[in-house]
N, C-alpha and C. Protein backbone atom coordinates (compact mmCIF):
# COMPACT_ATOMS: atom_id res chain seq x y z
N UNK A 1 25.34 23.02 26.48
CA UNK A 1 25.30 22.61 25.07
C UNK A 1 24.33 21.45 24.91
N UNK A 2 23.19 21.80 23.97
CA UNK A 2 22.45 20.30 23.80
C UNK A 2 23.06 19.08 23.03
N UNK A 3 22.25 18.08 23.86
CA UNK A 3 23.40 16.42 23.11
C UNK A 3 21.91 16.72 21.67
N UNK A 4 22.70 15.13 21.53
CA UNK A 4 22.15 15.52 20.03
C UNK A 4 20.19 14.46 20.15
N UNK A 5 20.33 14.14 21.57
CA UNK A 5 19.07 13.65 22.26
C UNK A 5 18.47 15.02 22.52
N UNK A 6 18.62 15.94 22.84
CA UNK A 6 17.95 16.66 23.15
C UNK A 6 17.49 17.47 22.48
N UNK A 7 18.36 17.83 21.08
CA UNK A 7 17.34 18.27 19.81
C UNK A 7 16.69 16.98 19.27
N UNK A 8 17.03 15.93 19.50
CA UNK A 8 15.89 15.13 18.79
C UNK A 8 14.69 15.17 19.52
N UNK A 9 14.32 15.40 20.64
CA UNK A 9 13.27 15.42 21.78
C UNK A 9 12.67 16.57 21.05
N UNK A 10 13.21 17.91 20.46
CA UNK A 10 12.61 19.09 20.53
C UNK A 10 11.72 18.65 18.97
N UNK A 11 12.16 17.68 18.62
CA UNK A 11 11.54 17.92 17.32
C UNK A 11 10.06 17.90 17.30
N UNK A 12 8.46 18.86 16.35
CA UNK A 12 7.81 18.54 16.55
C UNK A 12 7.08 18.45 15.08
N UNK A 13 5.95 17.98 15.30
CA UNK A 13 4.48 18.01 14.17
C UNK A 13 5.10 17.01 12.91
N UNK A 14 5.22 17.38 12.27
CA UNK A 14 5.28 16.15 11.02
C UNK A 14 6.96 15.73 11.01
N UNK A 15 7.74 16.50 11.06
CA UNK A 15 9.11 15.83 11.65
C UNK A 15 9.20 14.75 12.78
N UNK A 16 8.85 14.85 13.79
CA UNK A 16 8.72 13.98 14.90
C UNK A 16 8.05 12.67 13.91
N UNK A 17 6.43 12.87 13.66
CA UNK A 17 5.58 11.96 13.68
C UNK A 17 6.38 10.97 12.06
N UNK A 18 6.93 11.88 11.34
CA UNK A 18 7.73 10.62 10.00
C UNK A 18 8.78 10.44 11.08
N UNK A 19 10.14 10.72 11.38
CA UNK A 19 10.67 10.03 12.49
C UNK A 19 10.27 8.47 13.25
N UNK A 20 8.87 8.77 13.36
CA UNK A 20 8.24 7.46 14.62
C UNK A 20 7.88 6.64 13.88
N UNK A 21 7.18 7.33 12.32
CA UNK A 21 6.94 5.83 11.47
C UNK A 21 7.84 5.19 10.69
N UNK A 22 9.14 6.13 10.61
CA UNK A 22 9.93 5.07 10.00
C UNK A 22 10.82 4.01 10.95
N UNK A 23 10.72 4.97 12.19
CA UNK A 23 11.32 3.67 13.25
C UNK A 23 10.45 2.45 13.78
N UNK A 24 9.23 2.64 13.53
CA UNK A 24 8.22 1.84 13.89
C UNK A 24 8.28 0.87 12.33
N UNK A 25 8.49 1.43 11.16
CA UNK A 25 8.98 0.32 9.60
C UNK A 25 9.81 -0.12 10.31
N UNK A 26 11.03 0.04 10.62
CA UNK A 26 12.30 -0.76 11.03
C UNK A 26 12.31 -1.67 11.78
N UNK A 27 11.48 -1.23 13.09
CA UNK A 27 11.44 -1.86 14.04
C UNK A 27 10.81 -3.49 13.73
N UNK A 28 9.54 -3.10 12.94
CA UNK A 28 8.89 -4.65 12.03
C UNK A 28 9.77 -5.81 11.61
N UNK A 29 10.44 -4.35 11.05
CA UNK A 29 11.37 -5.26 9.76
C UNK A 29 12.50 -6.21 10.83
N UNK A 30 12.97 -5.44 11.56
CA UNK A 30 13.90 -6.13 12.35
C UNK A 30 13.86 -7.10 13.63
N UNK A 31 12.37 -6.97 14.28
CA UNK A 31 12.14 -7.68 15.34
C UNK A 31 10.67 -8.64 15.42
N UNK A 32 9.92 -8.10 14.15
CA UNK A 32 8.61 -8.46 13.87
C UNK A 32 7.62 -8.11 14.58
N UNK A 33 5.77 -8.35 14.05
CA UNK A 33 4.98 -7.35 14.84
C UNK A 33 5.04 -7.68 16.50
N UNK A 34 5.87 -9.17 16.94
CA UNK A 34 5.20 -9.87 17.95
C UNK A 34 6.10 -9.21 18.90
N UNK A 35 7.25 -9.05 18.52
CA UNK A 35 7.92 -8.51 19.59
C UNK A 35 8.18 -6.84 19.27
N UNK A 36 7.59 -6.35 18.79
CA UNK A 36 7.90 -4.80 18.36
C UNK A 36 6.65 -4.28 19.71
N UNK A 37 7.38 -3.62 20.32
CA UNK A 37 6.98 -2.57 21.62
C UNK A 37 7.80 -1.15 20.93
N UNK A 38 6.45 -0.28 22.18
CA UNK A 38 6.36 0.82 21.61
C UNK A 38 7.47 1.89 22.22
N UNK A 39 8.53 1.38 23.21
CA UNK A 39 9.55 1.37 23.72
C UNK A 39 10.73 1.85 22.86
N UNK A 40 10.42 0.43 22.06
CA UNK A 40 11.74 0.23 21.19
C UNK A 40 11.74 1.16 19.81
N UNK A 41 10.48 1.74 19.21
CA UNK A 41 10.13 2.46 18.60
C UNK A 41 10.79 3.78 19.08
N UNK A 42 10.08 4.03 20.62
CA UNK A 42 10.40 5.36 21.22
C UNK A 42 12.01 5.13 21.19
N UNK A 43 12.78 4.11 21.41
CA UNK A 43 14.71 4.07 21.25
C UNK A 43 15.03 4.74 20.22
N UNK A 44 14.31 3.70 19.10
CA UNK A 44 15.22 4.19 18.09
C UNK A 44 14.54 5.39 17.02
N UNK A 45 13.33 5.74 17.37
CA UNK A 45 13.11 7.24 16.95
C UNK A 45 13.77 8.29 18.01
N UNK A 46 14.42 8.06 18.87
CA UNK A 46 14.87 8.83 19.75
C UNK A 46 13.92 10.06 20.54
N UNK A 47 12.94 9.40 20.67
CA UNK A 47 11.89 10.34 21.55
C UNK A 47 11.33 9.84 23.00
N UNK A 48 10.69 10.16 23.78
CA UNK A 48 9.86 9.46 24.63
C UNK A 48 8.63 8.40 23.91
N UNK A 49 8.04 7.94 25.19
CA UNK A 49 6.97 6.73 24.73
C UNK A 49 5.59 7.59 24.73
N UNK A 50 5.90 9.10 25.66
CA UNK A 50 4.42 9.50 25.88
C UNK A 50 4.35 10.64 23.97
N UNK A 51 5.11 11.14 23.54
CA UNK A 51 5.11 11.37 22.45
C UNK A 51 4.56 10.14 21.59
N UNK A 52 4.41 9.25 21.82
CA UNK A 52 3.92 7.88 21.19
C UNK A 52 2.12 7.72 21.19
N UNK A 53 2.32 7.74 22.36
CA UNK A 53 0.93 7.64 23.25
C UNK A 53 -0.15 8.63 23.06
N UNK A 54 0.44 10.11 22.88
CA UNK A 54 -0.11 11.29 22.40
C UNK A 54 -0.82 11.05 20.97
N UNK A 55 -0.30 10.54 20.00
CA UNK A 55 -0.98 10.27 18.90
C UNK A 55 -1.54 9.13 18.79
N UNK A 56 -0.90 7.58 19.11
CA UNK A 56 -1.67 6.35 19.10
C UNK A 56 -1.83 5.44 20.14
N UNK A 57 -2.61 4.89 20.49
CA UNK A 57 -3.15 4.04 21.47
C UNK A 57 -2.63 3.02 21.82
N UNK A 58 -2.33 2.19 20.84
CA UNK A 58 -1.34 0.83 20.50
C UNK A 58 -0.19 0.87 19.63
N UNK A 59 0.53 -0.16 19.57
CA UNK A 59 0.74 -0.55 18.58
C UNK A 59 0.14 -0.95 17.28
N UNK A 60 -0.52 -1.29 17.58
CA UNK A 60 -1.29 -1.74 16.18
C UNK A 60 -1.82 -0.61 15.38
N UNK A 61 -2.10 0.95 16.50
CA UNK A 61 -2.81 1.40 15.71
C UNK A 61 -1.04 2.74 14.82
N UNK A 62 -0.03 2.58 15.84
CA UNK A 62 1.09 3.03 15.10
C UNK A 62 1.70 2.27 14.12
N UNK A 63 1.40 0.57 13.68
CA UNK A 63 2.39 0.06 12.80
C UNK A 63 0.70 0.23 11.83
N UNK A 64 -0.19 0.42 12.19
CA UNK A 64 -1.03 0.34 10.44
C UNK A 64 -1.17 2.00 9.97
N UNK A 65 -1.15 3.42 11.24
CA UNK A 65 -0.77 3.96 10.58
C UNK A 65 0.68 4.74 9.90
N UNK A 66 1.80 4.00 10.39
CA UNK A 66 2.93 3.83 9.99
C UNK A 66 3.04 3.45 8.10
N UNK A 67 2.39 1.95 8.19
CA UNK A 67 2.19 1.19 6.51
C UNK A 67 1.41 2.42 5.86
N UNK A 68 0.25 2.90 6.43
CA UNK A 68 -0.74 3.84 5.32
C UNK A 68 0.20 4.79 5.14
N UNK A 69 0.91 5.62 5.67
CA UNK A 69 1.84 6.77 5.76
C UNK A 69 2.62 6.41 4.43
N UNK A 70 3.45 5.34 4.22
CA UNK A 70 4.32 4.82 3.57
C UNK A 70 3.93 4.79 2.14
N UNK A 71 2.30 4.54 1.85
CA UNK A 71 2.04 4.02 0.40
C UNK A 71 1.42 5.33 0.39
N UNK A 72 1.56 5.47 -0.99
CA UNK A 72 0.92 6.48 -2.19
C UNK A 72 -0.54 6.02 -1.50
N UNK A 73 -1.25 7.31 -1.94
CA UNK A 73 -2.77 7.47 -2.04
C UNK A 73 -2.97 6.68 -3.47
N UNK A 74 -4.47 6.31 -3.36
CA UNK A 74 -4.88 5.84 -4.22
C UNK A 74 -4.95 6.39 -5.41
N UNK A 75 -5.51 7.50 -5.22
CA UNK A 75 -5.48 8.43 -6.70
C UNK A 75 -4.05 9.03 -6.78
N UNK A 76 -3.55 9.17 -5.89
CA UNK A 76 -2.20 9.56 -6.51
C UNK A 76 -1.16 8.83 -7.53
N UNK A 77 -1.60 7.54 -7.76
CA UNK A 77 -1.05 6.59 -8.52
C UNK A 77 -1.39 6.86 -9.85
N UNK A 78 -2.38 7.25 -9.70
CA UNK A 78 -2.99 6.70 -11.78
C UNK A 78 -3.07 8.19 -11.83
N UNK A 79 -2.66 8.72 -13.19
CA UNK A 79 -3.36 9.73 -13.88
C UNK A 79 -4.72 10.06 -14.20
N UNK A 80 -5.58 10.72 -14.58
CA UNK A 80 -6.52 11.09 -15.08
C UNK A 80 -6.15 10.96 -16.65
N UNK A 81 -6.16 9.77 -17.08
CA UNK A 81 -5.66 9.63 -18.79
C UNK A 81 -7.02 8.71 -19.08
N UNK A 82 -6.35 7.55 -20.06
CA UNK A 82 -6.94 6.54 -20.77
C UNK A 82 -7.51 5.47 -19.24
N UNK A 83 -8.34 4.64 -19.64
CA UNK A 83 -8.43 3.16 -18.68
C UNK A 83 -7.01 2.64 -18.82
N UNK A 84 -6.57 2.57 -20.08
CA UNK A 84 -4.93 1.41 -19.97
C UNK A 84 -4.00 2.39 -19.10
N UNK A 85 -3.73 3.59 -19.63
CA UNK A 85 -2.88 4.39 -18.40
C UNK A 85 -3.42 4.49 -17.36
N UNK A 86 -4.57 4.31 -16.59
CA UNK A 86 -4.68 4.54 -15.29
C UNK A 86 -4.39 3.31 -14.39
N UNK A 87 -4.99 1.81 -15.38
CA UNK A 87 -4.58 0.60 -14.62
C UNK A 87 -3.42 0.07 -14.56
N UNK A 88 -2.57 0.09 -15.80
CA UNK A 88 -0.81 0.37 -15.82
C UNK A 88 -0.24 0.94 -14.85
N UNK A 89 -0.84 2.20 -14.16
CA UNK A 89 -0.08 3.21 -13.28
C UNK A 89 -0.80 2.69 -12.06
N UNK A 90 -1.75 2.41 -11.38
CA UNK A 90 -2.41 1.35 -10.64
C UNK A 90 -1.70 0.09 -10.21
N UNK A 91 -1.39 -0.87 -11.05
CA UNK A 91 -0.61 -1.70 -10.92
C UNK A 91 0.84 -2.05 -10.86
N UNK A 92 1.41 -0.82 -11.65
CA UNK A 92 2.87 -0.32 -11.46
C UNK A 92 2.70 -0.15 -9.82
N UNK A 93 2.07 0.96 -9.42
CA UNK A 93 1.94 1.14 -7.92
C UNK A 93 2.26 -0.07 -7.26
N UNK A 94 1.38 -0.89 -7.30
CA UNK A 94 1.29 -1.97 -6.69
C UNK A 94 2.21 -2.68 -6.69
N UNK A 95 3.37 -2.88 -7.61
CA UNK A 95 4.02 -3.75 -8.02
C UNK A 95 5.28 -3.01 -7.45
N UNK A 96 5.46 -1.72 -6.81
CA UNK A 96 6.63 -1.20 -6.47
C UNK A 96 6.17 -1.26 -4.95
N UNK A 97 5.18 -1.57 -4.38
CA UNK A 97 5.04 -1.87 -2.68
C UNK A 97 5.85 -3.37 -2.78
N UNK A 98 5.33 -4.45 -3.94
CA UNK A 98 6.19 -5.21 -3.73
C UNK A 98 7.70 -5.04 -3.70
N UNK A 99 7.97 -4.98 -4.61
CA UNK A 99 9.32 -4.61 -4.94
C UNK A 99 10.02 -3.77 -3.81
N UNK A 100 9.38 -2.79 -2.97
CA UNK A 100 9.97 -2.36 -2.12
C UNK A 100 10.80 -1.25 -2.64
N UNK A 101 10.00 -0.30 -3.79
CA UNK A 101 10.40 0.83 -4.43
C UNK A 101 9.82 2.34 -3.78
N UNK A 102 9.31 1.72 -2.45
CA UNK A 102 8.15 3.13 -1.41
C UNK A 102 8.62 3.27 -0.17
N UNK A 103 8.41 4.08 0.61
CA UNK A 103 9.03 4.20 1.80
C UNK A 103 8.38 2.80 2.88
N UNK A 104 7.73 2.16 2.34
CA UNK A 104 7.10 0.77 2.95
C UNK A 104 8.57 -0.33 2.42
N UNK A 105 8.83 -0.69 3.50
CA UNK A 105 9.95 -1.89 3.08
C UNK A 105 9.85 -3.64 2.22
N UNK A 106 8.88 -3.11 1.30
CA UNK A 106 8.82 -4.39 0.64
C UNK A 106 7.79 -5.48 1.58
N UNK A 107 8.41 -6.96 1.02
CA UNK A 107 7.74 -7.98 1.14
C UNK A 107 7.48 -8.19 2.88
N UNK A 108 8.41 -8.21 3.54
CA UNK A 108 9.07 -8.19 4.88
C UNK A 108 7.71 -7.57 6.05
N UNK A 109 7.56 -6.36 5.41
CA UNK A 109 6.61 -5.60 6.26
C UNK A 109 5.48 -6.14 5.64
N UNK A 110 4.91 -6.63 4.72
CA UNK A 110 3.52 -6.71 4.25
C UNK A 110 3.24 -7.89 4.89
N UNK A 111 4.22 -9.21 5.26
CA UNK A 111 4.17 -10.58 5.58
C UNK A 111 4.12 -10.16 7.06
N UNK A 112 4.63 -9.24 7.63
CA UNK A 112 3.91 -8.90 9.27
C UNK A 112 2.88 -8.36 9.29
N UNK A 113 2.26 -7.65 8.53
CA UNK A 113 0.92 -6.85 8.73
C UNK A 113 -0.34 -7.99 8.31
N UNK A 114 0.21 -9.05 7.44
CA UNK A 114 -0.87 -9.83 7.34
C UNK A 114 -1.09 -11.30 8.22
N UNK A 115 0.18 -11.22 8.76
CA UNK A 115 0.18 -12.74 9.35
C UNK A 115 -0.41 -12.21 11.03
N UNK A 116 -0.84 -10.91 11.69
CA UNK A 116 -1.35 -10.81 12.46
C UNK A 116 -3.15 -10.38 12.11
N UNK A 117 -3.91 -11.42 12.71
CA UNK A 117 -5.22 -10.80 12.24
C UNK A 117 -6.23 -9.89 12.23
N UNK A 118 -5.83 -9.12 13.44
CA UNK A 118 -6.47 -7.60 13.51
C UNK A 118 -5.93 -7.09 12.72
N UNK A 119 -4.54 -6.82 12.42
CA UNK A 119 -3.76 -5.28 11.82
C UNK A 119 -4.32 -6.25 10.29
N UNK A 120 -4.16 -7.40 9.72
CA UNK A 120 -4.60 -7.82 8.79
C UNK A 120 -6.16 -7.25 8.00
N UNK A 121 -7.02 -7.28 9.19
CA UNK A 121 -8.26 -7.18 8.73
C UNK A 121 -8.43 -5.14 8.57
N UNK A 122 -7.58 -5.16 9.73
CA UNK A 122 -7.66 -3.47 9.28
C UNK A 122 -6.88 -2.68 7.63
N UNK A 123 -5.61 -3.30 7.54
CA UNK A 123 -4.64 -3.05 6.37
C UNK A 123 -6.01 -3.49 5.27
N UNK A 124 -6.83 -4.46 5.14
CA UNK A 124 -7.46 -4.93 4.32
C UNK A 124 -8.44 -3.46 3.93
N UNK A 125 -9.37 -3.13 4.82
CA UNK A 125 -10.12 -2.20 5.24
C UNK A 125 -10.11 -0.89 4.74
N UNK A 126 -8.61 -0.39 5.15
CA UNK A 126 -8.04 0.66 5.00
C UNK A 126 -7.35 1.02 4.19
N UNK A 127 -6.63 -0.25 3.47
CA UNK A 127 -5.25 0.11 2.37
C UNK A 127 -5.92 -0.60 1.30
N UNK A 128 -6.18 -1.61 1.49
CA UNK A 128 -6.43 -2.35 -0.10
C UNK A 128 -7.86 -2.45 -0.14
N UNK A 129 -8.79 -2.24 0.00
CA UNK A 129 -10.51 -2.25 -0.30
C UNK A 129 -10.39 -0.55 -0.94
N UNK A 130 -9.78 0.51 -0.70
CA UNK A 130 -10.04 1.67 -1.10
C UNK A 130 -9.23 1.68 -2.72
N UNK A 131 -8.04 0.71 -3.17
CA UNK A 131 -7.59 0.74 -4.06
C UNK A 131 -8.01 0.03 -4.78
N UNK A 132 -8.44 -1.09 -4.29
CA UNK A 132 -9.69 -2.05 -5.73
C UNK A 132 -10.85 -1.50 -5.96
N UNK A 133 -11.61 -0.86 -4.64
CA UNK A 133 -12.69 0.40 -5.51
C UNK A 133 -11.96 1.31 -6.57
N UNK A 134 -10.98 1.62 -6.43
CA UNK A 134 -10.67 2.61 -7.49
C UNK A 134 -10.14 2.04 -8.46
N UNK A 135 -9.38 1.00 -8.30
CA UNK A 135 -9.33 0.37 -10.02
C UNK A 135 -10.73 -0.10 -10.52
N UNK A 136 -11.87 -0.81 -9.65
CA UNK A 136 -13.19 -1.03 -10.26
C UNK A 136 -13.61 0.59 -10.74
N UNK A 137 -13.42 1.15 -10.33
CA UNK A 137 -13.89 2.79 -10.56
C UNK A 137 -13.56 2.81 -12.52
N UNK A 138 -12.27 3.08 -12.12
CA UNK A 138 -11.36 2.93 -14.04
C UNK A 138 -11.92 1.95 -14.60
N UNK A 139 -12.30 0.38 -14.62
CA UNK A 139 -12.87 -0.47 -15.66
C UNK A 139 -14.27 0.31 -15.43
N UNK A 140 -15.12 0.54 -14.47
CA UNK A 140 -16.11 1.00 -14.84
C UNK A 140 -16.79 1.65 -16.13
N UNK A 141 -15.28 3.38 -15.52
CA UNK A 141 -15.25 4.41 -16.42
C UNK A 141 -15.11 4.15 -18.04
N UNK A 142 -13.99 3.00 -18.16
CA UNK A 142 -14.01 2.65 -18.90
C UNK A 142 -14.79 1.49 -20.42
N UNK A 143 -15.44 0.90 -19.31
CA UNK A 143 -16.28 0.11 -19.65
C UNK A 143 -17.56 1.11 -20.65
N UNK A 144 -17.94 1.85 -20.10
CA UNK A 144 -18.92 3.00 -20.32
C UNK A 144 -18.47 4.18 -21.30
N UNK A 145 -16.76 4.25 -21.84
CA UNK A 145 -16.72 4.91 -22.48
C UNK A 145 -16.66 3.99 -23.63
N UNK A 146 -16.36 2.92 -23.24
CA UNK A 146 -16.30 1.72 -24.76
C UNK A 146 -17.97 1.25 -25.10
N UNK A 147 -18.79 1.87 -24.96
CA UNK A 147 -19.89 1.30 -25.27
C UNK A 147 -20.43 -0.09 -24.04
N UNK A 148 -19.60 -0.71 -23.28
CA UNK A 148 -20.23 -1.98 -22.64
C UNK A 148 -21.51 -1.41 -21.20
N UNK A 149 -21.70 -2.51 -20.76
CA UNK A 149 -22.15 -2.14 -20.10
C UNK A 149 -21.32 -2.18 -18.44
N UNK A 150 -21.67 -0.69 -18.06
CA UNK A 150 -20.15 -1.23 -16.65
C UNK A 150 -21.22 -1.50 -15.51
N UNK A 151 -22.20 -2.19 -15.65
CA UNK A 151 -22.71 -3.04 -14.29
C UNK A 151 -21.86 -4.56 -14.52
N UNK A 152 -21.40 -5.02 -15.98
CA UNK A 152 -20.56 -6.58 -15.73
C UNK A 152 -18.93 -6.13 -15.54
N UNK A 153 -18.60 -4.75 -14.47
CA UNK A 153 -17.36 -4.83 -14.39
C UNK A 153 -18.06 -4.92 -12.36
N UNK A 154 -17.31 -6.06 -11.74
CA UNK A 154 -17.56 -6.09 -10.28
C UNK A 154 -16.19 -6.24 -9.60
N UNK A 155 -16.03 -5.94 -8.29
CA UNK A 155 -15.01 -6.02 -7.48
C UNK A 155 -14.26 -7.46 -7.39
N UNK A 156 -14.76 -8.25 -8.14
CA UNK A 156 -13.98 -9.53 -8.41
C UNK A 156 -13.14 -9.24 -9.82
N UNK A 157 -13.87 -8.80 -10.74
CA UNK A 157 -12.88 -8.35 -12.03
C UNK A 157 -11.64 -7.73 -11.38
N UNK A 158 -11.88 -6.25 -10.65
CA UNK A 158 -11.25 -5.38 -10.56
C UNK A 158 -9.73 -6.18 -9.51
N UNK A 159 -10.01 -7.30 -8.99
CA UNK A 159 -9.02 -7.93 -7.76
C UNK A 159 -7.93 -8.55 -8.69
N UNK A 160 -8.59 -8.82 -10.11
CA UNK A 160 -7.97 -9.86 -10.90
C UNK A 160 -6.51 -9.37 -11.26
N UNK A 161 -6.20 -8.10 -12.21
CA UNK A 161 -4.74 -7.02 -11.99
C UNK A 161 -3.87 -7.20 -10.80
N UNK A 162 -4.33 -7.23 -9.74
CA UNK A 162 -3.61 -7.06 -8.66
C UNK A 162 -3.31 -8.36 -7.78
N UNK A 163 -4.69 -9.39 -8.57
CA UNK A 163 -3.95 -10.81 -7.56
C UNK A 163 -2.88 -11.33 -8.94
N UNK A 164 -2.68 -10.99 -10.34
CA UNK A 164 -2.16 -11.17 -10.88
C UNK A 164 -0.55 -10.79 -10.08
N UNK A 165 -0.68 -9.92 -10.14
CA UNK A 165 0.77 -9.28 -9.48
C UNK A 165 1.38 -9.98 -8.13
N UNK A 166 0.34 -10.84 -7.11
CA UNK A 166 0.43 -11.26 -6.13
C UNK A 166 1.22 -12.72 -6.22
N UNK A 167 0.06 -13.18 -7.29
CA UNK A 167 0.71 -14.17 -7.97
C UNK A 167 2.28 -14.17 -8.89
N UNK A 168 2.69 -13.46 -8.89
CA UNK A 168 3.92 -13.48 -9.48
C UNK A 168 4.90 -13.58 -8.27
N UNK A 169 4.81 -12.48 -7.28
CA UNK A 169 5.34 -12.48 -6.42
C UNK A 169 5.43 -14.11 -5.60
N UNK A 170 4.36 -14.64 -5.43
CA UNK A 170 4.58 -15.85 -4.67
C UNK A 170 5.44 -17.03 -5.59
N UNK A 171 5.13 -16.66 -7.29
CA UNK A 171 5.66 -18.03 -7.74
C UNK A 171 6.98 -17.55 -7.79
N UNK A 172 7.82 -16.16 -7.95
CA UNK A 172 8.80 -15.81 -8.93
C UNK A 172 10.00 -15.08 -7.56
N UNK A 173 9.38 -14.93 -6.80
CA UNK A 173 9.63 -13.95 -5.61
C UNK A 173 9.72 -12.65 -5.76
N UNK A 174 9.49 -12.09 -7.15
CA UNK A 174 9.89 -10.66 -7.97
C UNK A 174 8.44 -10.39 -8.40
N UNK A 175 8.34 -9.03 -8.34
CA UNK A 175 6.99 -8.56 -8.88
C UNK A 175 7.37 -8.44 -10.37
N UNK A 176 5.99 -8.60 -10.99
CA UNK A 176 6.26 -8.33 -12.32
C UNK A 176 7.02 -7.07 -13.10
N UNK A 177 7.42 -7.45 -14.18
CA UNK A 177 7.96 -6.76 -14.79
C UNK A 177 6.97 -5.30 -15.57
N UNK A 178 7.25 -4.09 -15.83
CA UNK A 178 6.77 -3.54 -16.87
C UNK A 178 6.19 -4.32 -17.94
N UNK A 179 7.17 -4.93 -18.21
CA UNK A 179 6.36 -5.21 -19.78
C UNK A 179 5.30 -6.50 -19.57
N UNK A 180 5.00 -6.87 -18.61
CA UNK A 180 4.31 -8.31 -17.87
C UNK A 180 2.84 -7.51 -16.97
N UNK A 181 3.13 -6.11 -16.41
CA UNK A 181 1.89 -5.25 -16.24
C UNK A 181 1.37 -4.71 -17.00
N UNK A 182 1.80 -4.40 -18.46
CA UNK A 182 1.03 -4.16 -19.77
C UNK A 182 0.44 -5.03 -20.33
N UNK A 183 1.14 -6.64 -20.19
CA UNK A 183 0.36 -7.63 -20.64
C UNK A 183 -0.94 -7.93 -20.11
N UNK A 184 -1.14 -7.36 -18.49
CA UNK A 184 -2.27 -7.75 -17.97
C UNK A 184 -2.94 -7.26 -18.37
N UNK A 185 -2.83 -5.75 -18.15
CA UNK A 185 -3.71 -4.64 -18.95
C UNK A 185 -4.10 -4.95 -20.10
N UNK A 186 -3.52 -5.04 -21.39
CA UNK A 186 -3.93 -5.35 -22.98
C UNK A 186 -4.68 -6.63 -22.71
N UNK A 187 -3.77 -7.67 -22.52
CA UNK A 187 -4.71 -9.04 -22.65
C UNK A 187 -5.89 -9.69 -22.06
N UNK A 188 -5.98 -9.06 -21.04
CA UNK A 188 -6.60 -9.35 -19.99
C UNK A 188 -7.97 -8.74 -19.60
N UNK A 189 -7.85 -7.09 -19.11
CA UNK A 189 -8.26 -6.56 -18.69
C UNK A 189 -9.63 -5.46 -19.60
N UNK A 190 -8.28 -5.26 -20.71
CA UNK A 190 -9.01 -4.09 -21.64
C UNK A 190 -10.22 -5.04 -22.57
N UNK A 191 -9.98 -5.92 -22.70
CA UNK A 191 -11.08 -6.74 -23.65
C UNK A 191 -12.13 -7.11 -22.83
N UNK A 192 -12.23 -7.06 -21.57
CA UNK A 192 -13.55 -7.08 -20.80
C UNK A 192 -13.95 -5.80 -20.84
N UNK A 193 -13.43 -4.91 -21.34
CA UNK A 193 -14.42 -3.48 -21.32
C UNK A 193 -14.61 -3.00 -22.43
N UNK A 194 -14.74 -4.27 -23.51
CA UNK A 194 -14.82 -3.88 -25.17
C UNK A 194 -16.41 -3.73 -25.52
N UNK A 195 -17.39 -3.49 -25.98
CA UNK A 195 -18.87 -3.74 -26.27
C UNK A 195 -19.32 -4.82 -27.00
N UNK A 196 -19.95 -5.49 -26.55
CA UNK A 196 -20.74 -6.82 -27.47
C UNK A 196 -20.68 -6.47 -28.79
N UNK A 197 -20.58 -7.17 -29.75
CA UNK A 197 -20.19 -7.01 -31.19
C UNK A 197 -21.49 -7.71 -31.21
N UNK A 198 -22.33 -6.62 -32.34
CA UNK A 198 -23.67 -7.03 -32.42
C UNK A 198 -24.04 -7.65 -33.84
């Protein structure tokens, strides 16, 4: 009769590999990046270490692609609507990694991925440089359907939404509210992509 280790061993392809990244989330969450071995991963996903090894090299390269696994794609966030619905749904996104509304565990895991400086510079690279191109993408689009010109929308505009949200988090410990990510959007955001009034 198999134990219940030995159907977990049999498991394979995308069962196994979500298995390893959510024990590899946990493992963060509970022991941090410094002491998280790929051991303790292999424990408590209940597999071997060479099932580990088979797909990633390090650690580092299983806890960053563990975090990417966890968050929405970039375009999967925003609709194909208006500029205000796409940066609303953009920043909602964003504001539920804080909040810890994604299979990424909130604040906890983001404060280990950045306080080490490789997995830092990679998470940067990989997770958040591909999502501020794409909100610069939307003011662009938008910029250009309002008459402005979208060469004065740059990757410093586009950071501004999202360090907004950052900033809440550090002063408030809570990501913003709905009705506080519309404010950015309306007040903020949409009037830089209005056309010179001639």
């Amino acid at each position: 009769m198999a134990t219940m280790n030995d159907s977990a061993t049999r498991r394979r392809g995308h069962a196994l590999q979500q298995a390893i990244h959510e024990a590899a989330l946990a493992e963060l969450v509970e022991v941090g990046y410094a002491h998280l071995t790929m051991e303790g991963v292999a424990r408590r996903s209940r597999t071997g270490k060479a099932a580990l090894y088979r797909r990633w090299a390090s650690k580092h390269d299983l806890v960053l692609d563990a975090v990417k696994q966890a968050l929405p794609e970039p375009r999967a966030v925003a609709p194909r609507g208006s500029a205000r619905d796409e940066l609303i749904a953009a920043l909602t996104a964003l504001s539920d990694v804080f909040a810890g509304r994604t299979p990424l565990p909130g604040l906890t895991v983001l404060g280990e991925v950045l306080r080490e400086p490789t997995l830092r510079e990679a998470f940067t690279d990989l997770v958040v440089a591909p999502r501020l191109h794409m909100i610069e993408a939307v003011l662009r689009a938008g910029a250009h359907r309002n008459g402005a010109d979208p060469d004065t929308v740059t990757l410093l505009l586009a950071r501004t939404g999202p360090a907004l949200v950052v900033q809440s988090v550090l002063l408030t410990g809570e990501p913003p509210t709905a009705e506080e990510l519309t404010r950015i959007v309306d007040e903020l955001l949409l009037p830089l992509l209005a056309a010179p009034s001639r």
